[in-house]
PDB file of N, CA and C in Angstrom:
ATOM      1  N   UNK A   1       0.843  -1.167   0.000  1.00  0.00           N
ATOM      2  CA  UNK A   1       0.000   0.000   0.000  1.00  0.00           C
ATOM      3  C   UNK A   1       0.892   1.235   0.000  1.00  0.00           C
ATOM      4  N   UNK A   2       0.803   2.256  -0.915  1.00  0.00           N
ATOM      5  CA  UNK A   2       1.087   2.769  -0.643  1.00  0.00           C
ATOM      6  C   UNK A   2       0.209   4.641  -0.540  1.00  0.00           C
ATOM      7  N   UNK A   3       0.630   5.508  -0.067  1.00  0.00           N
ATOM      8  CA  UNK A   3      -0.154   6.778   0.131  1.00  0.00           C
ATOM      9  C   UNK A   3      -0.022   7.858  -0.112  1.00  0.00           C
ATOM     10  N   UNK A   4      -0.795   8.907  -0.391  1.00  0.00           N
ATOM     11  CA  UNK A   4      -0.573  10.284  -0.655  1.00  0.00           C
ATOM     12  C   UNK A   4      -1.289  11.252  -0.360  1.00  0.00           C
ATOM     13  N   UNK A   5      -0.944  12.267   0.762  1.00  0.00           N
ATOM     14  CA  UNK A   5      -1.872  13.136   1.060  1.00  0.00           C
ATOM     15  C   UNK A   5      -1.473  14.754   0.715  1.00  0.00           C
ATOM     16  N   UNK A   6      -1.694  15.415   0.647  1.00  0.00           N
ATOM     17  CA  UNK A   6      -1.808  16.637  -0.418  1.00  0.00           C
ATOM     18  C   UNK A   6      -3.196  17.701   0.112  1.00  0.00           C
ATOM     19  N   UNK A   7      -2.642  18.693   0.408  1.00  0.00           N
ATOM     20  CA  UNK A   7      -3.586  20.060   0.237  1.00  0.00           C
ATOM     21  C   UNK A   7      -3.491  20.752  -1.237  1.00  0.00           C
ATOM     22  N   UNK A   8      -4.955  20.624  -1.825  1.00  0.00           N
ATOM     23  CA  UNK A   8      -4.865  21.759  -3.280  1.00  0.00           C
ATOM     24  C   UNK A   8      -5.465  22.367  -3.427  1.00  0.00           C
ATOM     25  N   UNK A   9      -5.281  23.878  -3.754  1.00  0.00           N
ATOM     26  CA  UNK A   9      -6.167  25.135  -3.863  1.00  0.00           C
ATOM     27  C   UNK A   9      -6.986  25.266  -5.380  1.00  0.00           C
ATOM     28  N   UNK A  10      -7.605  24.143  -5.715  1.00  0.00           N
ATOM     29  CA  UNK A  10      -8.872  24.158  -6.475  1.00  0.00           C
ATOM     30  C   UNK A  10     -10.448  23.920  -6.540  1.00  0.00           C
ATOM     31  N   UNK A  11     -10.882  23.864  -7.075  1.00  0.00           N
ATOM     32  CA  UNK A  11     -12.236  23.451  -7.228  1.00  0.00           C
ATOM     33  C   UNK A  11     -12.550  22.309  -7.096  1.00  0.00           C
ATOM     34  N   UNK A  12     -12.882  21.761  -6.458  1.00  0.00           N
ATOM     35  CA  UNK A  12     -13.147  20.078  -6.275  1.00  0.00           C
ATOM     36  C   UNK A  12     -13.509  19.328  -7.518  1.00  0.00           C
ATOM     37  N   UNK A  13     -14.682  19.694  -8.140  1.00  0.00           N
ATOM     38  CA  UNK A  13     -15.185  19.364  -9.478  1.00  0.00           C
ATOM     39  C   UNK A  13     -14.083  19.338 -10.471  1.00  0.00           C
ATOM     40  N   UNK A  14     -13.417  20.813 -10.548  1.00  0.00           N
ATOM     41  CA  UNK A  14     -12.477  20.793 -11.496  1.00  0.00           C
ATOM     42  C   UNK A  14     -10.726  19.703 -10.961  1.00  0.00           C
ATOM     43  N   UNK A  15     -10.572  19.497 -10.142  1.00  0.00           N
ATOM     44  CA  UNK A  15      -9.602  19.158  -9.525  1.00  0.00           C
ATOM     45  C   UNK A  15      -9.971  17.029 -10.250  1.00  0.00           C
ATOM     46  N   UNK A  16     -11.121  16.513  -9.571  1.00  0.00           N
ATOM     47  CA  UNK A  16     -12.122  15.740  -9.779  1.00  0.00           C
ATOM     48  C   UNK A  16     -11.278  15.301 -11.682  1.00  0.00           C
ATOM     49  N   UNK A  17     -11.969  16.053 -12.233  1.00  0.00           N
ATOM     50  CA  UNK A  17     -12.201  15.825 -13.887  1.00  0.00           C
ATOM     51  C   UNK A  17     -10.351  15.945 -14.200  1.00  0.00           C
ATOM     52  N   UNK A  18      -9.727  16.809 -13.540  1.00  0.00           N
ATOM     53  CA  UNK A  18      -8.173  16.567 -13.844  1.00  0.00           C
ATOM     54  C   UNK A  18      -7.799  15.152 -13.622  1.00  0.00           C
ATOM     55  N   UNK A  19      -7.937  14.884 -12.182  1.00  0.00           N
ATOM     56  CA  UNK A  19      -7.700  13.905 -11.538  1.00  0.00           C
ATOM     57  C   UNK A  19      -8.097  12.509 -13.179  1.00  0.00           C
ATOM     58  N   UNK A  20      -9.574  12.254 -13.476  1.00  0.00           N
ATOM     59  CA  UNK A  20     -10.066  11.506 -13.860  1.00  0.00           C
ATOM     60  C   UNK A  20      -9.149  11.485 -15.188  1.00  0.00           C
ATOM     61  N   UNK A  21      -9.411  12.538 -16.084  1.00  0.00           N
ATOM     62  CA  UNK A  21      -9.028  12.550 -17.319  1.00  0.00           C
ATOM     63  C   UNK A  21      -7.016  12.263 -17.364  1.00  0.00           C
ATOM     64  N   UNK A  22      -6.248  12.693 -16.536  1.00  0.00           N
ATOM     65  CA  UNK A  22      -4.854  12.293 -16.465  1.00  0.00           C
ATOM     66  C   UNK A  22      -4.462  11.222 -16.171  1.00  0.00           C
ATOM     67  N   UNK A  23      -5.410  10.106 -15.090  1.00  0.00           N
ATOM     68  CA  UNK A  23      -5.286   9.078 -14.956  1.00  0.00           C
ATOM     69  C   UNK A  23      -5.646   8.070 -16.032  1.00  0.00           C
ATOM     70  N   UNK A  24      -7.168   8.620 -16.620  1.00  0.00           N
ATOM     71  CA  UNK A  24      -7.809   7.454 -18.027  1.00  0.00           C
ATOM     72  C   UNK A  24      -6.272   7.633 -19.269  1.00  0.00           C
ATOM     73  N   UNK A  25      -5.870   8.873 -19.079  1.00  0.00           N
ATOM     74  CA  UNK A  25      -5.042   9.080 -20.473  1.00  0.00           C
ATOM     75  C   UNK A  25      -3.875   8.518 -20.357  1.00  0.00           C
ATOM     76  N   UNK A  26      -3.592   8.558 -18.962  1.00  0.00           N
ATOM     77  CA  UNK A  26      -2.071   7.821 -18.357  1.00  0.00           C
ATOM     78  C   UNK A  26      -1.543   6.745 -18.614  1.00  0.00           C
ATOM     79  N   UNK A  27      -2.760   5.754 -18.870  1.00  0.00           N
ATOM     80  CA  UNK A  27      -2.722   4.528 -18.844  1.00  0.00           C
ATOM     81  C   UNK A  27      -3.600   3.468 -19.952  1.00  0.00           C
ATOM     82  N   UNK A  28      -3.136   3.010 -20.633  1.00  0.00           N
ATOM     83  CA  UNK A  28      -3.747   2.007 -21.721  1.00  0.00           C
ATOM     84  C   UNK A  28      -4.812   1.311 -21.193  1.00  0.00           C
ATOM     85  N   UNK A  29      -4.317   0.678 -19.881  1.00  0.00           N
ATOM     86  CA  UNK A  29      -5.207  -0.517 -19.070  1.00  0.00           C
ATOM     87  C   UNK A  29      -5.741   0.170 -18.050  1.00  0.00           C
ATOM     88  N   UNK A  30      -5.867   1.563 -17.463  1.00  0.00           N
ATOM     89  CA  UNK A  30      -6.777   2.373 -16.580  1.00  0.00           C
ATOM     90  C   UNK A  30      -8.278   2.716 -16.409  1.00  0.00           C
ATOM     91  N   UNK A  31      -8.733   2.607 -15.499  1.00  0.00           N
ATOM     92  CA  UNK A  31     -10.504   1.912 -15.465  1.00  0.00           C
ATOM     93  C   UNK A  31     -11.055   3.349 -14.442  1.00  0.00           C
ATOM     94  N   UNK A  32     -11.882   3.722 -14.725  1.00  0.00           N
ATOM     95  CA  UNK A  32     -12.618   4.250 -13.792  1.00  0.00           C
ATOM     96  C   UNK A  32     -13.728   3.561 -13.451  1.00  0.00           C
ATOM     97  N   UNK A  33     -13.434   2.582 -12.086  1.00  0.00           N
ATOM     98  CA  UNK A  33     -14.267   1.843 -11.434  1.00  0.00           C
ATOM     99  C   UNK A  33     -15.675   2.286 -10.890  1.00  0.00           C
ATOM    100  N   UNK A  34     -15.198   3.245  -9.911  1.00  0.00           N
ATOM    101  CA  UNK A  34     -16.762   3.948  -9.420  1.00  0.00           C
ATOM    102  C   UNK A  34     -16.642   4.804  -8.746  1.00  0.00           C
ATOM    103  N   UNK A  35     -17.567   5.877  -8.805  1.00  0.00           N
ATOM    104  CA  UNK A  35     -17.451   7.105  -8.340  1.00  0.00           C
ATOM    105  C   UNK A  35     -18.395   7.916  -7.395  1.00  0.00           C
ATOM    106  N   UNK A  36     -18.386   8.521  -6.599  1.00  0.00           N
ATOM    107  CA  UNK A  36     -19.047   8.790  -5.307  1.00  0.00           C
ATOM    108  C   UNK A  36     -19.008  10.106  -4.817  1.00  0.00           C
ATOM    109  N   UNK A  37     -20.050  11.017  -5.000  1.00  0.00           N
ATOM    110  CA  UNK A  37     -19.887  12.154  -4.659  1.00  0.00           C
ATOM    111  C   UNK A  37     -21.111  12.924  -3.488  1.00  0.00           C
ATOM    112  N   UNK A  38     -20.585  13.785  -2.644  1.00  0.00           N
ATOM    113  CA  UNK A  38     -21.631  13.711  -1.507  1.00  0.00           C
ATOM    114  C   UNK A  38     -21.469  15.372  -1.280  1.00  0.00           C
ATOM    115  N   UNK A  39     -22.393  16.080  -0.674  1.00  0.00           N
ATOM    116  CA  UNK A  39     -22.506  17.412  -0.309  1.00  0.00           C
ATOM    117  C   UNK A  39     -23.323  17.710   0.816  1.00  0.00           C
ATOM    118  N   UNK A  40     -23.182  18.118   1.904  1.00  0.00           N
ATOM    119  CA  UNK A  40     -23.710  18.486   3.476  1.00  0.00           C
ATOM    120  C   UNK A  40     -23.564  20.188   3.559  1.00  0.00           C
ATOM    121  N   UNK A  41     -24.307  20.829   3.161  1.00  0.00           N
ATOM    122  CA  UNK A  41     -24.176  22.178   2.798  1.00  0.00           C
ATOM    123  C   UNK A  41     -23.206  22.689   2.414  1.00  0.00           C
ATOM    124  N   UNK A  42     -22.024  23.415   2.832  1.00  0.00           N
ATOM    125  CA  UNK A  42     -20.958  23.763   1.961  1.00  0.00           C
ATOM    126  C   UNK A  42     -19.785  22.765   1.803  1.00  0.00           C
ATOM    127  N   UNK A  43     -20.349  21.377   2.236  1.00  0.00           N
ATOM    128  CA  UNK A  43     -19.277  20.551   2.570  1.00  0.00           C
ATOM    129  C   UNK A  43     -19.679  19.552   1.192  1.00  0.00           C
ATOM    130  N   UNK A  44     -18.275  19.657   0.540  1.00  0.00           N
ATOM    131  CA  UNK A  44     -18.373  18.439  -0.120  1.00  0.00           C
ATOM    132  C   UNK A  44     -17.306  17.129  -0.253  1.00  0.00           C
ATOM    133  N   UNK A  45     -17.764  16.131  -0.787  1.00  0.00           N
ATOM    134  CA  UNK A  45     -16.595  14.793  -0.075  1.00  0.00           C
ATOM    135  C   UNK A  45     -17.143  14.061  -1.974  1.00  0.00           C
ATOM    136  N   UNK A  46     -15.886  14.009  -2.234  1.00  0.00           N
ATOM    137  CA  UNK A  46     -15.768  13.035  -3.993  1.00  0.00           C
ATOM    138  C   UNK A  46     -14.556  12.108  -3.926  1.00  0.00           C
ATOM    139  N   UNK A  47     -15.027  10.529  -4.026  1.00  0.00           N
ATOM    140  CA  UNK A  47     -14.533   9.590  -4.329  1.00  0.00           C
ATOM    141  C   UNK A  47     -13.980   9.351  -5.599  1.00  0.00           C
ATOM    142  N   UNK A  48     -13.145   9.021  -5.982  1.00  0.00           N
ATOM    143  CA  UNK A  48     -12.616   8.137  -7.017  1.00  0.00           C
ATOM    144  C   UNK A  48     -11.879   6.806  -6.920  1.00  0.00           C
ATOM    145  N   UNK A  49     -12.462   5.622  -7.553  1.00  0.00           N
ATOM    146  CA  UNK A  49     -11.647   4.217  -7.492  1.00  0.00           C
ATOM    147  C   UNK A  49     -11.138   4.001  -8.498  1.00  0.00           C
ATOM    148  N   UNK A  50     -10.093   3.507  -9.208  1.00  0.00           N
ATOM    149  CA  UNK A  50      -9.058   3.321 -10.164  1.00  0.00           C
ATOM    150  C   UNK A  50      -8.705   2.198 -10.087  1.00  0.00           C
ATOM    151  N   UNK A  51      -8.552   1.905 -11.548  1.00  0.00           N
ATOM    152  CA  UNK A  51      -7.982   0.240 -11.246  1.00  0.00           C
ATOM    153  C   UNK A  51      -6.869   0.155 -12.830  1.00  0.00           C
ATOM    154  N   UNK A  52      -5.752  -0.531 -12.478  1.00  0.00           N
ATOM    155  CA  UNK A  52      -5.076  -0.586 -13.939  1.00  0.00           C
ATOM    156  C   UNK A  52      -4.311  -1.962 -13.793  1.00  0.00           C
ATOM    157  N   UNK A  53      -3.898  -2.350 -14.681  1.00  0.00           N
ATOM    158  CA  UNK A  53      -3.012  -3.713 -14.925  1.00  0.00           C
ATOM    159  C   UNK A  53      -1.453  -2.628 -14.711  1.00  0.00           C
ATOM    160  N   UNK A  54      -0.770  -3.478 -13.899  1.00  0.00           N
ATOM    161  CA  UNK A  54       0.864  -3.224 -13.349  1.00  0.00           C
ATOM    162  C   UNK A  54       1.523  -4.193 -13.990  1.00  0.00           C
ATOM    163  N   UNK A  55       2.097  -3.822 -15.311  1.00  0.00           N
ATOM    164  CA  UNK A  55       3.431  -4.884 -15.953  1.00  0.00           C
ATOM    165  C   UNK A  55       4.484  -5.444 -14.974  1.00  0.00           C
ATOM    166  N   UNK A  56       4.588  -4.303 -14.241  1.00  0.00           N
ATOM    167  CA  UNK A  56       6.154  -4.389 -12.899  1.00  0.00           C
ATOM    168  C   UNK A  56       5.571  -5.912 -11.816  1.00  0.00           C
ATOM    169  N   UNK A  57       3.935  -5.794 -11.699  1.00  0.00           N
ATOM    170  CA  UNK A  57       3.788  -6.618 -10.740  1.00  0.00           C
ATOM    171  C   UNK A  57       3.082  -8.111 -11.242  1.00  0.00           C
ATOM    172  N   UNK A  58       2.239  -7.888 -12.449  1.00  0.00           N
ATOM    173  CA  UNK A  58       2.130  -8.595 -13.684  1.00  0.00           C
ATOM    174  C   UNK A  58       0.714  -9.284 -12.490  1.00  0.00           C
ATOM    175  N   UNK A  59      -0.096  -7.764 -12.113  1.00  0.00           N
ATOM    176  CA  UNK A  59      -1.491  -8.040 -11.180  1.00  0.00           C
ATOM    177  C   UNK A  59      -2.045  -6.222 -11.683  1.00  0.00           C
ATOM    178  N   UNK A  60      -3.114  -6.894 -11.399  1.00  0.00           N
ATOM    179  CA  UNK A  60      -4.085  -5.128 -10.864  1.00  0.00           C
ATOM    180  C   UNK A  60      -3.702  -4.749  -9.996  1.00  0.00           C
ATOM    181  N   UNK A  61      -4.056  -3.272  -9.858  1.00  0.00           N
ATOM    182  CA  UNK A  61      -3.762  -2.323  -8.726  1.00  0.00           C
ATOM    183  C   UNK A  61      -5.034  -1.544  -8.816  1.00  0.00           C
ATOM    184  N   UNK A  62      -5.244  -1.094  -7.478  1.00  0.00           N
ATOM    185  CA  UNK A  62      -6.407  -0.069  -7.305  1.00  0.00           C
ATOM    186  C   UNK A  62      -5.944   1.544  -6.833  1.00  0.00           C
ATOM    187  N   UNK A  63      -6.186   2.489  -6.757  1.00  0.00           N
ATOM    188  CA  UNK A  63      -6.077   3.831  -6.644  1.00  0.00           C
ATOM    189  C   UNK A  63      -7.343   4.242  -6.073  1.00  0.00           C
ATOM    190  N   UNK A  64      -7.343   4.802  -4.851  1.00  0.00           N
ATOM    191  CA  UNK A  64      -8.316   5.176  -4.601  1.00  0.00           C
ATOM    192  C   UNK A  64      -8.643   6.312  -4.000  1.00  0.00           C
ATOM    193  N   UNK A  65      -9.040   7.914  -4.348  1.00  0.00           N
ATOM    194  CA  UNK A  65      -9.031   9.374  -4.248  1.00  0.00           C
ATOM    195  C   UNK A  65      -9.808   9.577  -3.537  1.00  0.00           C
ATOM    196  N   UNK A  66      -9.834  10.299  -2.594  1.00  0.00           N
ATOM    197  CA  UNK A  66     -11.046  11.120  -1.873  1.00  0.00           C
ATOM    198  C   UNK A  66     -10.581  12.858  -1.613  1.00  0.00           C
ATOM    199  N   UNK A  67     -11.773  13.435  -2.221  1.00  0.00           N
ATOM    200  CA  UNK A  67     -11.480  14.852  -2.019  1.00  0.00           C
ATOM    201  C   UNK A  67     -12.400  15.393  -0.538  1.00  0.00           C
ATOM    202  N   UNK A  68     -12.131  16.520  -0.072  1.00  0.00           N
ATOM    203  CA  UNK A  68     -13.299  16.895   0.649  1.00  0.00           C
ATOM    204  C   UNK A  68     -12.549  18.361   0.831  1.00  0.00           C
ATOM    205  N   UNK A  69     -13.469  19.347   0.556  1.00  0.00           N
ATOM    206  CA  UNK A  69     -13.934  20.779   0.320  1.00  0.00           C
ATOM    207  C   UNK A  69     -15.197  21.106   0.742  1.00  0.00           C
ATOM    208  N   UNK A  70     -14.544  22.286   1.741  1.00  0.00           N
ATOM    209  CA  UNK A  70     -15.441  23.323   2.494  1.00  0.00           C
ATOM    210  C   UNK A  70     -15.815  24.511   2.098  1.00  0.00           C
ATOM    211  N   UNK A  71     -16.620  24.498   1.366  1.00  0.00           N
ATOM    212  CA  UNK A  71     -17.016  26.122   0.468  1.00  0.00           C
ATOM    213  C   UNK A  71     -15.402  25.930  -0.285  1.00  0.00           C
ATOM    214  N   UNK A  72     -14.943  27.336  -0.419  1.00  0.00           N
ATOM    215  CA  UNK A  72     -14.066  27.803  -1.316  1.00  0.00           C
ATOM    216  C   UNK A  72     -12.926  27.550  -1.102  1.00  0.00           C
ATOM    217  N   UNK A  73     -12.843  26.659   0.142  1.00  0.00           N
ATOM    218  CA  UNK A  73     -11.441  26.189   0.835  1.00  0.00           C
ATOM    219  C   UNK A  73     -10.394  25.561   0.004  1.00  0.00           C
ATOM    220  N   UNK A  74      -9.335  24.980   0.604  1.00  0.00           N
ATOM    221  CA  UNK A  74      -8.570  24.038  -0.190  1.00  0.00           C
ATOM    222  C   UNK A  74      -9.600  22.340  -0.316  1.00  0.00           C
ATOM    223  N   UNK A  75      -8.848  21.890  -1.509  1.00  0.00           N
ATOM    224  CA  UNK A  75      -9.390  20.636  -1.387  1.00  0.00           C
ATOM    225  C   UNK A  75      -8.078  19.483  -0.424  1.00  0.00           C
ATOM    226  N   UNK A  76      -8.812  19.035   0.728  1.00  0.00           N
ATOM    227  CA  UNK A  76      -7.978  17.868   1.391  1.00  0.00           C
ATOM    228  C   UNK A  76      -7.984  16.513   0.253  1.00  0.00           C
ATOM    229  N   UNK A  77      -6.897  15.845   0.040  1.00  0.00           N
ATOM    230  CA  UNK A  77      -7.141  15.188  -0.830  1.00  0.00           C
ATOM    231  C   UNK A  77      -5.986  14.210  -0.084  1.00  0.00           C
ATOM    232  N   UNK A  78      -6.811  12.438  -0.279  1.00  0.00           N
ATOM    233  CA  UNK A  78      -5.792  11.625   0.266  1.00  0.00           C
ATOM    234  C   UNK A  78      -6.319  10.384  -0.709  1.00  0.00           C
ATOM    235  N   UNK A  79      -5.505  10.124  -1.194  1.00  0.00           N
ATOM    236  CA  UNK A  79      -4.659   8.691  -2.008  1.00  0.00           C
ATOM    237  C   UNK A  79      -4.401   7.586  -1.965  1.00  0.00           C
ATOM    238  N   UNK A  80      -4.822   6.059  -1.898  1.00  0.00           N
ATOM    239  CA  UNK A  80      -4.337   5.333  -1.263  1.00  0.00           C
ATOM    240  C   UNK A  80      -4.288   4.004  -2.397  1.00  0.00           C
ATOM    241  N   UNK A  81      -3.667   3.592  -2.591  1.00  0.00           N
ATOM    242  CA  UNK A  81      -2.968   2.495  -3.679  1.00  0.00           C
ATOM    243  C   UNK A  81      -3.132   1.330  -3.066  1.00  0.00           C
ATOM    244  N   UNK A  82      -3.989  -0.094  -3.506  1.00  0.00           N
ATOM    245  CA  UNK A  82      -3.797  -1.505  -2.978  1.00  0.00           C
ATOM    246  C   UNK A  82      -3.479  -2.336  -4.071  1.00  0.00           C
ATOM    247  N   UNK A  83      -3.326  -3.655  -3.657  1.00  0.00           N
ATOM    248  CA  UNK A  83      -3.652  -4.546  -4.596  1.00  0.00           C
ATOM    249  C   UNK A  83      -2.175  -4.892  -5.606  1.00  0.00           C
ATOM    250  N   UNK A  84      -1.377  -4.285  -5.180  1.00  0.00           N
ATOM    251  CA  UNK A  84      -0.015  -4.525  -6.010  1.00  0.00           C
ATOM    252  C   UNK A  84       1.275  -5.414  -5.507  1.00  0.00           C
ATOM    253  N   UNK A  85       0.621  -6.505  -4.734  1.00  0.00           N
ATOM    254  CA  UNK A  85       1.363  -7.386  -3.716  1.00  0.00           C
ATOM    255  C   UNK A  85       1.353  -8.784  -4.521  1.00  0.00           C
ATOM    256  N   UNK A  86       2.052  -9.648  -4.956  1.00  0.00           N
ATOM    257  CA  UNK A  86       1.881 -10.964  -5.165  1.00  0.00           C
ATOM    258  C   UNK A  86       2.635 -12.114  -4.348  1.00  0.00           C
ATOM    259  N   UNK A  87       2.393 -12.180  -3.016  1.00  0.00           N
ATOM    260  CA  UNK A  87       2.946 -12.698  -1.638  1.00  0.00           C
ATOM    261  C   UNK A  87       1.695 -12.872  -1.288  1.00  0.00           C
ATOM    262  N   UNK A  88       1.424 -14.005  -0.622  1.00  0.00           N
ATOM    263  CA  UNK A  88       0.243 -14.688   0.155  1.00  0.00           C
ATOM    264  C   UNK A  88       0.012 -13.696   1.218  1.00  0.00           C
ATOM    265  N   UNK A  89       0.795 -14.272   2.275  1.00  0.00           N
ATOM    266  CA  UNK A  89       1.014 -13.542   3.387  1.00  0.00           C
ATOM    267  C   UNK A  89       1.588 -12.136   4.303  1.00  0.00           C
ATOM    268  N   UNK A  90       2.364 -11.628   3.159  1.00  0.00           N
ATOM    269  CA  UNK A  90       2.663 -10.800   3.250  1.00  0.00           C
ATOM    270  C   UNK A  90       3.298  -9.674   1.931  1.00  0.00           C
ATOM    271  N   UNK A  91       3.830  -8.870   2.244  1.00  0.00           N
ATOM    272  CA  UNK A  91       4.176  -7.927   0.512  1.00  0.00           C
ATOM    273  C   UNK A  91       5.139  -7.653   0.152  1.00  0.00           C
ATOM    274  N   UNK A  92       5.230  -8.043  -1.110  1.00  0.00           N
ATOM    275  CA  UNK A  92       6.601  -7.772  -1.955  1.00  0.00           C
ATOM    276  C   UNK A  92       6.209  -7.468  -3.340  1.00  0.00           C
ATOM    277  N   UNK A  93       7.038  -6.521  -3.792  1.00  0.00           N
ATOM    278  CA  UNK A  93       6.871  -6.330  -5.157  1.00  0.00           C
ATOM    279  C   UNK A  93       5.648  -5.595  -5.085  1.00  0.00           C
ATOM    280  N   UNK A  94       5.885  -3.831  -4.018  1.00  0.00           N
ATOM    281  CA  UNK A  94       4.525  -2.756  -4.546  1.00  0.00           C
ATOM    282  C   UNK A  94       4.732  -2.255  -5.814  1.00  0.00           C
ATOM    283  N   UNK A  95       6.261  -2.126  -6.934  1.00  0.00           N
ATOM    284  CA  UNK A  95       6.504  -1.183  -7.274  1.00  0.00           C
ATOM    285  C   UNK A  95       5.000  -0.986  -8.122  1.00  0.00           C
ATOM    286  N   UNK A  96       4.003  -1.952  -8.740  1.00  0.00           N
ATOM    287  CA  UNK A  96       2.941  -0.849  -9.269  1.00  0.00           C
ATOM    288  C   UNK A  96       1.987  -0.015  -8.954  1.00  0.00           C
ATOM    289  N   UNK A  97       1.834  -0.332  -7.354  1.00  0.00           N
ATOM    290  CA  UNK A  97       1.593   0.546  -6.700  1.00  0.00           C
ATOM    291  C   UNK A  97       1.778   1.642  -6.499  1.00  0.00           C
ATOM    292  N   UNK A  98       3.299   2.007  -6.142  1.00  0.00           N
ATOM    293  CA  UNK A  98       4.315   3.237  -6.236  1.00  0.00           C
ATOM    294  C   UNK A  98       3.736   3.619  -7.626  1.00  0.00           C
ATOM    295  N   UNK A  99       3.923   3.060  -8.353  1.00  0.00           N
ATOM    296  CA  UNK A  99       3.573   3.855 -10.144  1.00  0.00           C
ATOM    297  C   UNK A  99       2.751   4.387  -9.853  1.00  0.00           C
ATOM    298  N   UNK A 100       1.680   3.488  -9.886  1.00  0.00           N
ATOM    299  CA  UNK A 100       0.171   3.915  -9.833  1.00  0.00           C
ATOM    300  C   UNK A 100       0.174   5.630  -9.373  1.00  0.00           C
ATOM    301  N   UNK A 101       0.454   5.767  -8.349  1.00  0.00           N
ATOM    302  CA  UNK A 101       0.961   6.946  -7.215  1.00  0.00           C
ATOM    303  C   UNK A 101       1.482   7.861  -8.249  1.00  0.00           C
ATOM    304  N   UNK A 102       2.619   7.870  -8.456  1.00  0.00           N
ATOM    305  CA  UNK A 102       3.596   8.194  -8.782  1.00  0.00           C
ATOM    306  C   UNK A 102       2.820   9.679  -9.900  1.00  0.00           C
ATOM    307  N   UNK A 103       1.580   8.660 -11.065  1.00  0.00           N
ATOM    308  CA  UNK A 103       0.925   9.275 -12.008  1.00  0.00           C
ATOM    309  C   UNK A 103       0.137  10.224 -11.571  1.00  0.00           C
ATOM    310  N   UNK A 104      -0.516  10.234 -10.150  1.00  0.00           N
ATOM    311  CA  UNK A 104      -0.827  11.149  -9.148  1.00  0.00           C
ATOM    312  C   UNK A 104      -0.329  11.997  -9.267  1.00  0.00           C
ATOM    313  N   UNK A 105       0.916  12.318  -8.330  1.00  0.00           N
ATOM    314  CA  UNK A 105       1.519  13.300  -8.329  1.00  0.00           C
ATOM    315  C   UNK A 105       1.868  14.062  -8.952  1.00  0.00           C
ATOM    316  N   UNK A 106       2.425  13.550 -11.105  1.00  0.00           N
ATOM    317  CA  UNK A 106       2.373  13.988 -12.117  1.00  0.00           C
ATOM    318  C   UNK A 106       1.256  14.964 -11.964  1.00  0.00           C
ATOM    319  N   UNK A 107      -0.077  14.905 -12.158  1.00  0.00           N
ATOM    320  CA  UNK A 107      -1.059  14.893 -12.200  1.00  0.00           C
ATOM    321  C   UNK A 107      -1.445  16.414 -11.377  1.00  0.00           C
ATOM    322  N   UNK A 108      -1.093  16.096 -10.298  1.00  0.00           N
ATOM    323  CA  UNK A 108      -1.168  17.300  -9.163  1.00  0.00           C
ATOM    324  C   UNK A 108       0.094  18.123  -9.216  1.00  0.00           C
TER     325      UNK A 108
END
């Protein structure tokens, strides 16, 4: 697993559609799994799940975004990468994980 947390001074929506469109374009085998968006008066909270085939780990990996923005605030935004382990019991071999990530940060 690996993680990424990040303060960004945009628009959630617009931040959202960056996020989506850099990741679909990033990647040949990149999925936009499912998406989740919620609003409590000026509060809003947007999911994104990601999924791509990892050559490095020769498995899927998942990506998974959550924004949350308070009115005009920054967007809190945290990151979290699974699924890039091929060890029973324990993990070796995240690097597509790290990738996965990695296109994130590009991104942001």
């Amino acid at each position: 697993m690996a993680k990424l947390v990040r303060m960004v001074q945009e628009d959630i929506d617009q931040l959202a559609l960056r996020i989506e469109e850099g990741i679909l374009h990033g990647s040949m085998s990149a999925s936009l799994e499912d998406v989740s968006d919620y609003r409590d008066g000026d509060v809003r909270c947007s999911v994104r799940v990601f999924e791509r085939f990892s050559y490095a780990g020769g498995n899927r990996v998942s990506l998974n975004v959550t924004m949350l923005q308070r009115g005009d605030g920054p967007v809190w935004l945290t990151a979290i990468t699974a699924g890039g382990s091929q060890a029973m019991f324990f993990k070796i071999n995240t690097l597509g994980e790290e990738a996965f990530l990695d296109k994130l940060r590009e991104i942001l």
